[in-house]
PDB file of N, CA and C in Angstrom:
ATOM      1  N   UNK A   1       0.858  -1.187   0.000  1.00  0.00           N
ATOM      2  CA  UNK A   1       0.000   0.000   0.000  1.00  0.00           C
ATOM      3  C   UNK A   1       0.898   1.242   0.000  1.00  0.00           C
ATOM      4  N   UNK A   2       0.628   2.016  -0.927  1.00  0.00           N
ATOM      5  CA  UNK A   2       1.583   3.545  -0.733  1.00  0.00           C
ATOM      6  C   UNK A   2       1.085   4.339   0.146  1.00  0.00           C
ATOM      7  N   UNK A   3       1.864   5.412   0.146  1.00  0.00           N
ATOM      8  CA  UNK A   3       1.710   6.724   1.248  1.00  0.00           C
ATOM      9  C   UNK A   3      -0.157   6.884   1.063  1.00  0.00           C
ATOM     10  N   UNK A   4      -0.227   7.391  -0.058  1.00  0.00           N
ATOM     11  CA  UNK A   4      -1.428   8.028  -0.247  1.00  0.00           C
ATOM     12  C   UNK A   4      -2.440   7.375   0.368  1.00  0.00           C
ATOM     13  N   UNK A   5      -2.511   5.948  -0.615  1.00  0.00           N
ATOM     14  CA  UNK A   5      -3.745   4.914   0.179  1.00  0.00           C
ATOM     15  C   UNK A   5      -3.854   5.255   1.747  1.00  0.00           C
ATOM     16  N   UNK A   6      -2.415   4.920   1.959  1.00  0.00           N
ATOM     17  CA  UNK A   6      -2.859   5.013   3.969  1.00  0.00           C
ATOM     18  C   UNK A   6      -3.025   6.114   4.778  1.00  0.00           C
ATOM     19  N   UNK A   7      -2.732   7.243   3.663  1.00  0.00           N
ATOM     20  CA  UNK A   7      -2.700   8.612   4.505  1.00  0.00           C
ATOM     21  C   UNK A   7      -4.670   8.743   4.343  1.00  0.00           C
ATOM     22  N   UNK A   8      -4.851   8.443   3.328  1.00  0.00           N
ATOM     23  CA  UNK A   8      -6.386   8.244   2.817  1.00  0.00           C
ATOM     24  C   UNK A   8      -7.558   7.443   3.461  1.00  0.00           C
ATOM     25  N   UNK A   9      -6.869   6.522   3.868  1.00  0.00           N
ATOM     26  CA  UNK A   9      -7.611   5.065   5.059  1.00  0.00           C
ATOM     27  C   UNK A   9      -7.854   6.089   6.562  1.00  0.00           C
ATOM     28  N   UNK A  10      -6.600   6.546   6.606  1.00  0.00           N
ATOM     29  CA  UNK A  10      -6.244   7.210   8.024  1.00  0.00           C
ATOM     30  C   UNK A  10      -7.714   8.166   7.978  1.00  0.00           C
ATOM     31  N   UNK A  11      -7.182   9.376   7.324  1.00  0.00           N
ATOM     32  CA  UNK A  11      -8.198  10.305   7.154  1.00  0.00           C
ATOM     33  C   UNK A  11      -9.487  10.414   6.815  1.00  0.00           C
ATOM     34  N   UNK A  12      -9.645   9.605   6.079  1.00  0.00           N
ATOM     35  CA  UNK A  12     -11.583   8.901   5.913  1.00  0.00           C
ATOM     36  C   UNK A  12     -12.012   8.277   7.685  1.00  0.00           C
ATOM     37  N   UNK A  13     -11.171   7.477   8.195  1.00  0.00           N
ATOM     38  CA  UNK A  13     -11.534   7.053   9.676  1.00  0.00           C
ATOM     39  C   UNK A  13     -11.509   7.743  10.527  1.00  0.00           C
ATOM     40  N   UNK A  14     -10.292   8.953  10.637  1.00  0.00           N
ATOM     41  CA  UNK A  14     -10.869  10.091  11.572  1.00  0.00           C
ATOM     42  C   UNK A  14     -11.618  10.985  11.403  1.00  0.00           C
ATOM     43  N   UNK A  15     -12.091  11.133   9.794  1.00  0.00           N
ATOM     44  CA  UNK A  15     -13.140  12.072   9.382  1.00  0.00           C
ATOM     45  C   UNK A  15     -14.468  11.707   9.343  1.00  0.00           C
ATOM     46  N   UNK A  16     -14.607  10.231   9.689  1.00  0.00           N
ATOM     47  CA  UNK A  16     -16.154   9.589   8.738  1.00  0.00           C
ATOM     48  C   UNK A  16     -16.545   9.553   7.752  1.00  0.00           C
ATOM     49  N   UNK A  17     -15.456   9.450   6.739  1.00  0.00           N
ATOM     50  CA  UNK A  17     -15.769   9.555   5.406  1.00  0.00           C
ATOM     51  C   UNK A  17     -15.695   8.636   4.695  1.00  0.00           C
ATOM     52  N   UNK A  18     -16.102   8.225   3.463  1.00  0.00           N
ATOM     53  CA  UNK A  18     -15.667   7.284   2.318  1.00  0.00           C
ATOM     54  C   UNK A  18     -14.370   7.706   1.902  1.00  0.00           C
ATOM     55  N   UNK A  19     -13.776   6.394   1.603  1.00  0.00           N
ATOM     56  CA  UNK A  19     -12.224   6.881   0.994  1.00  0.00           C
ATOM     57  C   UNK A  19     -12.472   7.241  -0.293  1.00  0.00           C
ATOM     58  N   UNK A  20     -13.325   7.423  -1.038  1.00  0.00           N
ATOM     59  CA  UNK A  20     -13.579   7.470  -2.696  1.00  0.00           C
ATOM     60  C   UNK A  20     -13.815   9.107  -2.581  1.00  0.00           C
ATOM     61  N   UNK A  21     -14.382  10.037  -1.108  1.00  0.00           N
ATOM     62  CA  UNK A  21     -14.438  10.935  -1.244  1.00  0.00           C
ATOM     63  C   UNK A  21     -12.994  11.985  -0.839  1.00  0.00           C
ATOM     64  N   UNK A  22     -11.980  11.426  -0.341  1.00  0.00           N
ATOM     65  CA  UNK A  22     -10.731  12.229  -0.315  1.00  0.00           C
ATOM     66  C   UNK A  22      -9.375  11.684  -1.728  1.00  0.00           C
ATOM     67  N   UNK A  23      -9.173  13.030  -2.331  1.00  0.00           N
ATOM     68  CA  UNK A  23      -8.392  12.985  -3.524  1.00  0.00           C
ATOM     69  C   UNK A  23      -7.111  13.425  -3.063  1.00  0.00           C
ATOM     70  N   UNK A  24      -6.215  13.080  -4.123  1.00  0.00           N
ATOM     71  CA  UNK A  24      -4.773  14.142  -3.605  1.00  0.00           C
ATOM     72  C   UNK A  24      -5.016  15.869  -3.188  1.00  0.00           C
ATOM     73  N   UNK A  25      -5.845  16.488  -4.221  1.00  0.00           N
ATOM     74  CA  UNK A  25      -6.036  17.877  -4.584  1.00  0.00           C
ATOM     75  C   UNK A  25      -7.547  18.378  -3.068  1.00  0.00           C
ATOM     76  N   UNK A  26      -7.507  17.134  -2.559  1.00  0.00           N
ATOM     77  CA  UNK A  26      -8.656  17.761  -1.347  1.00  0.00           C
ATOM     78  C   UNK A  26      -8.043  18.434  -0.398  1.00  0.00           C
ATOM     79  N   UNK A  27      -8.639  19.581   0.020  1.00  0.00           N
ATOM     80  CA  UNK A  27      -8.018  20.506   1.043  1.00  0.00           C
ATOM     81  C   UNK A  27      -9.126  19.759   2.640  1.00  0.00           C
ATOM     82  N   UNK A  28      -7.948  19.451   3.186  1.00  0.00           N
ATOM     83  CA  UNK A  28      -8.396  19.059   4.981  1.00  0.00           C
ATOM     84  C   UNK A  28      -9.463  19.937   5.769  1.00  0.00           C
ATOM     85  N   UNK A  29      -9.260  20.826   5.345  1.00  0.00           N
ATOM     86  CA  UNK A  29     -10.373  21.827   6.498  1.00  0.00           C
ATOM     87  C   UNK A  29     -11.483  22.743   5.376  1.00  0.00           C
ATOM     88  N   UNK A  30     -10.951  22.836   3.966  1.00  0.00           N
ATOM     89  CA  UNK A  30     -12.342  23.631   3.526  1.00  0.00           C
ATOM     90  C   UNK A  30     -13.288  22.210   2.502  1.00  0.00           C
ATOM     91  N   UNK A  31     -12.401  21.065   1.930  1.00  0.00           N
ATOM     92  CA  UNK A  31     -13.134  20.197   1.049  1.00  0.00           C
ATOM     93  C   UNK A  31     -13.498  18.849   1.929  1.00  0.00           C
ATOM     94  N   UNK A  32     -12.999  18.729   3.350  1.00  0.00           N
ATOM     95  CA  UNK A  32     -13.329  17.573   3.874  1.00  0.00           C
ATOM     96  C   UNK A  32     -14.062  17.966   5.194  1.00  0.00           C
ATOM     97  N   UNK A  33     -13.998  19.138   5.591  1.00  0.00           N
ATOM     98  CA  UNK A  33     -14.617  19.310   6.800  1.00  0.00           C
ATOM     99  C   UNK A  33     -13.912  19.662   8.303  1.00  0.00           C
ATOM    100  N   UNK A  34     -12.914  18.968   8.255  1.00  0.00           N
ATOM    101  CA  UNK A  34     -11.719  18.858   9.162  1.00  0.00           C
ATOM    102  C   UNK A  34     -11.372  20.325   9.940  1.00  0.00           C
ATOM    103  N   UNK A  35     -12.320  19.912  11.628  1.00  0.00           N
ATOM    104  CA  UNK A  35     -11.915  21.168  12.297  1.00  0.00           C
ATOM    105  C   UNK A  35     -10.285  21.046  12.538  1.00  0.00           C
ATOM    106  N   UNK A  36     -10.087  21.727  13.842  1.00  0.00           N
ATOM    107  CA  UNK A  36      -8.497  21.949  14.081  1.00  0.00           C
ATOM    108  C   UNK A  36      -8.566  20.576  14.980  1.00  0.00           C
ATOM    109  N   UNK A  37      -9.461  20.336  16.032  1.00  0.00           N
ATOM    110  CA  UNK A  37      -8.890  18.904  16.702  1.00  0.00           C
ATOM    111  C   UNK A  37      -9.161  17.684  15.499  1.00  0.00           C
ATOM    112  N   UNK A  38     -10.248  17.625  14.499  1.00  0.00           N
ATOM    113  CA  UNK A  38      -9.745  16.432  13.524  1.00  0.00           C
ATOM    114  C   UNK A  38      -8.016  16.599  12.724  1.00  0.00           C
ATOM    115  N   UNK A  39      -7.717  18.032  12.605  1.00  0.00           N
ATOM    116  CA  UNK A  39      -6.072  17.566  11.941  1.00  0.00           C
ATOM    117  C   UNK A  39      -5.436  17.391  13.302  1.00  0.00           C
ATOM    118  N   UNK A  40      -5.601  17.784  14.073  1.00  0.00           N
ATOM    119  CA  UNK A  40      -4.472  17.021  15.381  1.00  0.00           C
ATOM    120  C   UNK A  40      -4.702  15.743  15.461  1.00  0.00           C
ATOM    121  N   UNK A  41      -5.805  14.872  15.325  1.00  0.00           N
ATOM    122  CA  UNK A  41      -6.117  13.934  15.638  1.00  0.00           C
ATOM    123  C   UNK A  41      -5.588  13.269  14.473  1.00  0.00           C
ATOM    124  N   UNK A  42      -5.689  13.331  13.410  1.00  0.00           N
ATOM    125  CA  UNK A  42      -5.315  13.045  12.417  1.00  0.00           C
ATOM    126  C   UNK A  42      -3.552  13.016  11.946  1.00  0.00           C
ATOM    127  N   UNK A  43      -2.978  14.035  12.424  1.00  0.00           N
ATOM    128  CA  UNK A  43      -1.908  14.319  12.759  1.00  0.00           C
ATOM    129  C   UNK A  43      -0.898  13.428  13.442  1.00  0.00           C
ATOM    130  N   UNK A  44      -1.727  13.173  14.865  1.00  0.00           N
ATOM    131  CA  UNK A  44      -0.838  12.196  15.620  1.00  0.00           C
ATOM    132  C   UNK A  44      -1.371  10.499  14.959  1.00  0.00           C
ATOM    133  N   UNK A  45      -2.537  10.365  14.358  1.00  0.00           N
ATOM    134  CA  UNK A  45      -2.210   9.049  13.746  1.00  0.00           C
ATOM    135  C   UNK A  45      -1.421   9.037  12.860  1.00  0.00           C
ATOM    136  N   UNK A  46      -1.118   9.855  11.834  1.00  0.00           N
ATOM    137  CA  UNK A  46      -0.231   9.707  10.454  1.00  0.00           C
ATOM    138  C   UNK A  46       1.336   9.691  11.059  1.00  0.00           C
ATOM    139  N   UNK A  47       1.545  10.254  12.287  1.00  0.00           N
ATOM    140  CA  UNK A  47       2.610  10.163  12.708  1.00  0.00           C
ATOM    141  C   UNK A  47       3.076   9.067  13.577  1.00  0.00           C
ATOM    142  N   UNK A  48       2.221   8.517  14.259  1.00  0.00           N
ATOM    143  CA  UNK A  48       2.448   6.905  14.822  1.00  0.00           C
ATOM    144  C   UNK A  48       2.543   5.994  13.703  1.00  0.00           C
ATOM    145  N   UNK A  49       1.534   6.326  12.341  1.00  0.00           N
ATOM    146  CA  UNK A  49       1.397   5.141  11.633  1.00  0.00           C
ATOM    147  C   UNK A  49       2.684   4.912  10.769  1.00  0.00           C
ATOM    148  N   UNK A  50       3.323   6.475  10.350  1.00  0.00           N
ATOM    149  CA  UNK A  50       4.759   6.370   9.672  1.00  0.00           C
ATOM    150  C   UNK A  50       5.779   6.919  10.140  1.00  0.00           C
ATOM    151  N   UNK A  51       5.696   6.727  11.701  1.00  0.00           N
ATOM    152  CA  UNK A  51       7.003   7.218  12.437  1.00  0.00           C
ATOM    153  C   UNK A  51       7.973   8.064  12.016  1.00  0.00           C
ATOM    154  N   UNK A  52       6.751   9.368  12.281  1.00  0.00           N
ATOM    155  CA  UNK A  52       7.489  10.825  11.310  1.00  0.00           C
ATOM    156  C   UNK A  52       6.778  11.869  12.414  1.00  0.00           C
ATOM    157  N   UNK A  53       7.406  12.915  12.747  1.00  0.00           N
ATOM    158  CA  UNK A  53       6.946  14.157  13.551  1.00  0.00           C
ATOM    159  C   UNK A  53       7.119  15.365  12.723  1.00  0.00           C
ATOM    160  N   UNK A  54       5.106  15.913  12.726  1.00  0.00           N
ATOM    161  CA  UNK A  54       5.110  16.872  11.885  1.00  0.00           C
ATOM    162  C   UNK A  54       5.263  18.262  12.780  1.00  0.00           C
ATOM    163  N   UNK A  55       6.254  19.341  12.493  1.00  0.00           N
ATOM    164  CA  UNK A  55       6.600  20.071  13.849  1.00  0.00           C
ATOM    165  C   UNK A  55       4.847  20.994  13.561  1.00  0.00           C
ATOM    166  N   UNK A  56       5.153  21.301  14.803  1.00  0.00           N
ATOM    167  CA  UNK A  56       3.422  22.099  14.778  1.00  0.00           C
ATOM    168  C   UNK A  56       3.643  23.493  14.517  1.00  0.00           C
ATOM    169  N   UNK A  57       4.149  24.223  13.745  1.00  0.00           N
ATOM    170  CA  UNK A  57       4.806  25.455  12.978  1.00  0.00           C
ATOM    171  C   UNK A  57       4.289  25.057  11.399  1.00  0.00           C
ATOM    172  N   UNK A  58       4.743  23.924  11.360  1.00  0.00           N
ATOM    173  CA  UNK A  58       4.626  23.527  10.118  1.00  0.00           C
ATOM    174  C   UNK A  58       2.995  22.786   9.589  1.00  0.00           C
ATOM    175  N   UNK A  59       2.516  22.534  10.475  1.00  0.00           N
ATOM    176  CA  UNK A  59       0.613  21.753  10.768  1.00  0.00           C
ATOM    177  C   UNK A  59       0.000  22.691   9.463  1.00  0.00           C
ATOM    178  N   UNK A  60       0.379  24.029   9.934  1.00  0.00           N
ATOM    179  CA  UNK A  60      -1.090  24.950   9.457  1.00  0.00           C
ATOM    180  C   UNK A  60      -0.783  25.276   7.398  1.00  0.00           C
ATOM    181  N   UNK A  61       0.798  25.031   7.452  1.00  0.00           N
ATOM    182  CA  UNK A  61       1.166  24.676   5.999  1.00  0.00           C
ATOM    183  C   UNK A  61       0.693  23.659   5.200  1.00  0.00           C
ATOM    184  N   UNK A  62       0.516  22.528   5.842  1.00  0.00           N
ATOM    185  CA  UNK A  62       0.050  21.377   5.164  1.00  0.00           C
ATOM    186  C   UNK A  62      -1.536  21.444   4.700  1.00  0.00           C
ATOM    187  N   UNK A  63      -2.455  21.880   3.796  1.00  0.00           N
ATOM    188  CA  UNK A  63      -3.444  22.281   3.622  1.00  0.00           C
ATOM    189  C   UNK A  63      -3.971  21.241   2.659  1.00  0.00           C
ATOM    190  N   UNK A  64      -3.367  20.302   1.554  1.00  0.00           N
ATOM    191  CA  UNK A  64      -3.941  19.293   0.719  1.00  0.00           C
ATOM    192  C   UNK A  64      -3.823  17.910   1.606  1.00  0.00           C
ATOM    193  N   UNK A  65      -3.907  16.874   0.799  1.00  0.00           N
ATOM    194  CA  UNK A  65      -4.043  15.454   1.197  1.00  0.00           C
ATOM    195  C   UNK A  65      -2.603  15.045   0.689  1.00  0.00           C
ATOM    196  N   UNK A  66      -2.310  15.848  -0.689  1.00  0.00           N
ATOM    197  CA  UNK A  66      -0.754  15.610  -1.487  1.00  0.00           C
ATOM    198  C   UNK A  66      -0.230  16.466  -0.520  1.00  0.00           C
ATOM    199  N   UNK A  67       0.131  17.306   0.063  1.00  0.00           N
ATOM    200  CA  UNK A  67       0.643  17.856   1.467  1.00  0.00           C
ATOM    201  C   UNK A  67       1.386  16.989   2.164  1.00  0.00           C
ATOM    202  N   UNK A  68       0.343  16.116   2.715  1.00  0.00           N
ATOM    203  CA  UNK A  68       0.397  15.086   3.875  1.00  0.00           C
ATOM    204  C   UNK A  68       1.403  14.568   3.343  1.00  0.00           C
ATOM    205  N   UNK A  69       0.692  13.735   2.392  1.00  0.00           N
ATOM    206  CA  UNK A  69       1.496  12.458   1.696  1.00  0.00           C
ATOM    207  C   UNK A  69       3.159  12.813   0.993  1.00  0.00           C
ATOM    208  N   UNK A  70       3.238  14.144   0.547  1.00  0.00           N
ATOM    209  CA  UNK A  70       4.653  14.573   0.143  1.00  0.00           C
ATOM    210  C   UNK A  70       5.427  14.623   1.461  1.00  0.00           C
ATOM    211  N   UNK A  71       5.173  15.017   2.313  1.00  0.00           N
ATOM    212  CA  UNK A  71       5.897  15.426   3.529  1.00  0.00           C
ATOM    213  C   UNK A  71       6.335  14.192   4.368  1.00  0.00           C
ATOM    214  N   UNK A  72       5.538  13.177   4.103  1.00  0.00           N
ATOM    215  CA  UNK A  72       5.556  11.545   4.400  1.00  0.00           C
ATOM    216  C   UNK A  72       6.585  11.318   3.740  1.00  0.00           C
ATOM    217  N   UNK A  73       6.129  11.568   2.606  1.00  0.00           N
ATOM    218  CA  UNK A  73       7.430  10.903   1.492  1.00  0.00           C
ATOM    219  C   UNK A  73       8.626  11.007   1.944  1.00  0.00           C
ATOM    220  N   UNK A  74       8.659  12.746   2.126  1.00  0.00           N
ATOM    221  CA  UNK A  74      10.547  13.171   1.762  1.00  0.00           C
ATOM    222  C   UNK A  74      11.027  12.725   3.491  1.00  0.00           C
ATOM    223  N   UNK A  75       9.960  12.387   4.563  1.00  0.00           N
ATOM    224  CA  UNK A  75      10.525  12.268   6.111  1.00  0.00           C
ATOM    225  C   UNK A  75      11.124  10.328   5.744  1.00  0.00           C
ATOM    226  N   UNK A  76      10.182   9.826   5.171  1.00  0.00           N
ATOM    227  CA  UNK A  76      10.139   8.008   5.167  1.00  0.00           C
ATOM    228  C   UNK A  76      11.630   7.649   4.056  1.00  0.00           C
ATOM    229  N   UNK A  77      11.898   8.538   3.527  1.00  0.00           N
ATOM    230  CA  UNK A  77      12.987   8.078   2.361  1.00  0.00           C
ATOM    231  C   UNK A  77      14.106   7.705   2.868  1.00  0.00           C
TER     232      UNK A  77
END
């Protein structure tokens, strides 16, 4: 499974969503709904699940789903 899929699994389960409804190009807080405690919450799962710490300076930058998943990328390489 790649980044995306699981950053996607993750975020449909802390959001209540279908995974068919989050894309790369979905924004977390205006296209999915996502108050500020769903990206914390969300936050500390993506970071247990790929043993990566997103500094919290940097949280309010990450605004897509390709966000997430790039920032996964370049920490997991």
């Amino acid at each position: 499974m790649g980044s995306f899929e699981k950053v996607r699994e993750i975020i449909a389960e802390n959001l209540s969503l279908s995974e068919d409804e989050i894309k790369l190009d979905s924004r977390i807080v205006d296209d999915l709904g996502a108050d500020s405690l769903d990206v914390m919450e969300t936050v500390m799962a993506l970071e247990e699940e790929f043993n990566v710490k997103f500094p919290e300076d940097e949280i309010k930058e990450l605004q897509t789903v390709n966000d997430l998943v790039k920032y996964i990328d370049e920490k997991t390489k």
